[in-house]
Protein backbone atom coordinates (compact mmCIF):
# COMPACT_ATOMS: atom_id res chain seq x y z
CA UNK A 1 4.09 12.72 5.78
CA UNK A 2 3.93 12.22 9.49
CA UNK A 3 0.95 10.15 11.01
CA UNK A 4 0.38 10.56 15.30
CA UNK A 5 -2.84 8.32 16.17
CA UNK A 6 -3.70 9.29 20.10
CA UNK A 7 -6.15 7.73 22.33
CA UNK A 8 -7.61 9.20 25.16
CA UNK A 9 -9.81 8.17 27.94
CA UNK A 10 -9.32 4.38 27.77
CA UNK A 11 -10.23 4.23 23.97
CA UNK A 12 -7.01 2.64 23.12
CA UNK A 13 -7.24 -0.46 20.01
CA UNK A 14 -4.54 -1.76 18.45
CA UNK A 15 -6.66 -3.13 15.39
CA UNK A 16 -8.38 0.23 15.05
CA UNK A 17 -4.57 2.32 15.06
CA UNK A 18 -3.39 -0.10 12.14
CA UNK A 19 -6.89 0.09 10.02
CA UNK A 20 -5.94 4.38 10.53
CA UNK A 21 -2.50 4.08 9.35
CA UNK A 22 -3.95 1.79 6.22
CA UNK A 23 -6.79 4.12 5.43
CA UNK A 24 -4.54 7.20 5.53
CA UNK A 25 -1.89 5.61 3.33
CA UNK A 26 -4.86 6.37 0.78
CA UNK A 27 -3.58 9.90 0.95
CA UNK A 28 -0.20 9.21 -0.61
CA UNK A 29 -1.18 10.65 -3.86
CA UNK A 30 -1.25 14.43 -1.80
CA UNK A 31 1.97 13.56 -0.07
CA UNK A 32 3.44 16.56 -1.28
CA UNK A 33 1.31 18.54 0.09
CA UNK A 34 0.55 16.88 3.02
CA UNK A 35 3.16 17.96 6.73
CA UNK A 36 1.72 15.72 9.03
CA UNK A 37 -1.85 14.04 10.01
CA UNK A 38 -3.30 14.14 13.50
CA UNK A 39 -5.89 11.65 14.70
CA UNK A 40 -7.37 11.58 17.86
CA UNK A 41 -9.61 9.61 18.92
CA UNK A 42 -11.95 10.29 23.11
CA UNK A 43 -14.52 9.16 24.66
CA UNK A 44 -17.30 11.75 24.67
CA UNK A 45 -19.83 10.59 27.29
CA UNK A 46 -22.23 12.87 27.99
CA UNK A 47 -24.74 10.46 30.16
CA UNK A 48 -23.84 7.22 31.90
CA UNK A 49 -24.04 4.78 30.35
CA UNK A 50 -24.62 6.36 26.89
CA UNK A 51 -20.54 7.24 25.74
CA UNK A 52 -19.73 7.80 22.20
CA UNK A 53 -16.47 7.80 20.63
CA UNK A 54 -15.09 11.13 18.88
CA UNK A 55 -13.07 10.99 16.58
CA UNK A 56 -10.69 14.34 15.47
CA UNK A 57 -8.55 14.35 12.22
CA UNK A 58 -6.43 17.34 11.72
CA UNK A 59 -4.40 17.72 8.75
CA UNK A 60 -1.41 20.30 8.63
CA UNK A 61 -1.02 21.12 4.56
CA UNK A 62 2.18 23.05 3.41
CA UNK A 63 1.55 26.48 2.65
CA UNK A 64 -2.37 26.05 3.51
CA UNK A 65 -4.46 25.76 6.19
CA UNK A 66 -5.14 23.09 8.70
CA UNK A 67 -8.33 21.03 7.69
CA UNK A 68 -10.15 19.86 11.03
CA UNK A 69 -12.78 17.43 11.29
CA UNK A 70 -14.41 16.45 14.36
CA UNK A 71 -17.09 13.40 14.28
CA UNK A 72 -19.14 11.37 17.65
CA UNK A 73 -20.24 8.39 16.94
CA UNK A 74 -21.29 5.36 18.57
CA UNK A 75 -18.35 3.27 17.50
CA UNK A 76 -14.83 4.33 16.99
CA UNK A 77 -14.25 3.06 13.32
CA UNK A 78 -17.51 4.41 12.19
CA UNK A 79 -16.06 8.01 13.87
CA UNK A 80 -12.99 7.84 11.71
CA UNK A 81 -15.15 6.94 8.14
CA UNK A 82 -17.10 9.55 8.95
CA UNK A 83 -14.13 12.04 9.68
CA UNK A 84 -11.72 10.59 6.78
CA UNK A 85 -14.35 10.98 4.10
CA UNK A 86 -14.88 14.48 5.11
CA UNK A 87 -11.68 15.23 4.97
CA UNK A 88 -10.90 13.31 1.53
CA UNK A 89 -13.70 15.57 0.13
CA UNK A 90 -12.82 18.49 1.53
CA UNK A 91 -9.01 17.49 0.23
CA UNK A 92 -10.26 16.97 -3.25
CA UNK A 93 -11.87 20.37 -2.84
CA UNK A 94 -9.49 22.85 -2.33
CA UNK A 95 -6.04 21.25 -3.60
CA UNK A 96 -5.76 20.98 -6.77
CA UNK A 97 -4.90 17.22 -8.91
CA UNK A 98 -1.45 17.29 -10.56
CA UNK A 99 -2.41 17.68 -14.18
CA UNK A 100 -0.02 16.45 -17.17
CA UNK A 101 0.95 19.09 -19.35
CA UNK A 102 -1.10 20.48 -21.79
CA UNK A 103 -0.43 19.93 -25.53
CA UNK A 104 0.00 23.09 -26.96
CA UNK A 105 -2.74 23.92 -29.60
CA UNK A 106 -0.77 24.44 -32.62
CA UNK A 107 0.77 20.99 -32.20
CA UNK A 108 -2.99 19.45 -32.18
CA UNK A 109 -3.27 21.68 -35.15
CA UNK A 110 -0.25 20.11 -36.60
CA UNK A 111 -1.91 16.39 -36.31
CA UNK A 112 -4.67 17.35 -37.94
């Protein structure tokens, strides 16, 4: 699984890049299923004086596609937990958990 963290526009944090690389570690259990992760994080300034910090996670799955999530927010970190849990959700969404095997019925059956 490949992890790129950009900033643009003078947002650039050292502490903030290593909290992203920690918090997306929590996606090792998908790993498989998982090509790369793209965060991205700008300055979205609309009015001086008033910028906000975006924050855009795009995930590249195998065989599936992309998952993008785009959040502003006044803060940078706050953009990120915004865009990580809606991507975590929308992981646990559409790809499915790795299940153990069943137990075939007629061995249940057999216990019984």
């Amino acid at each position: 699984m490949i992890v790129t963290t950009t900033f643009r526009h003078k947002t650039q944090d050292c502490k903030l890049k290593s909290y992203v690389n920690k918090i997306v570690a929590n996606l090792s259990f998908y790993t498989d299923l998982i090509n790369g992760i793209k965060v991205t994080f700008e300055t979205d300034s609309c009015k001086k004086g008033n910028a906000k910090c975006g924050c855009h996670i795009s995930l590249h799955l195998l065989g599936k596609k992309n998952i993008d999530i785009k959040v502003i927010s006044s803060y940078a970190r706050d953009a990120f937990d915004l865009a990580f849990n809606q991507i975590n959700n929308r992981l646990k969404n559409s790809v499915r958990h790795k299940k153990s095997p069943a137990i075939p019925s007629h061995f249940l059956a057999l216990r019984n």
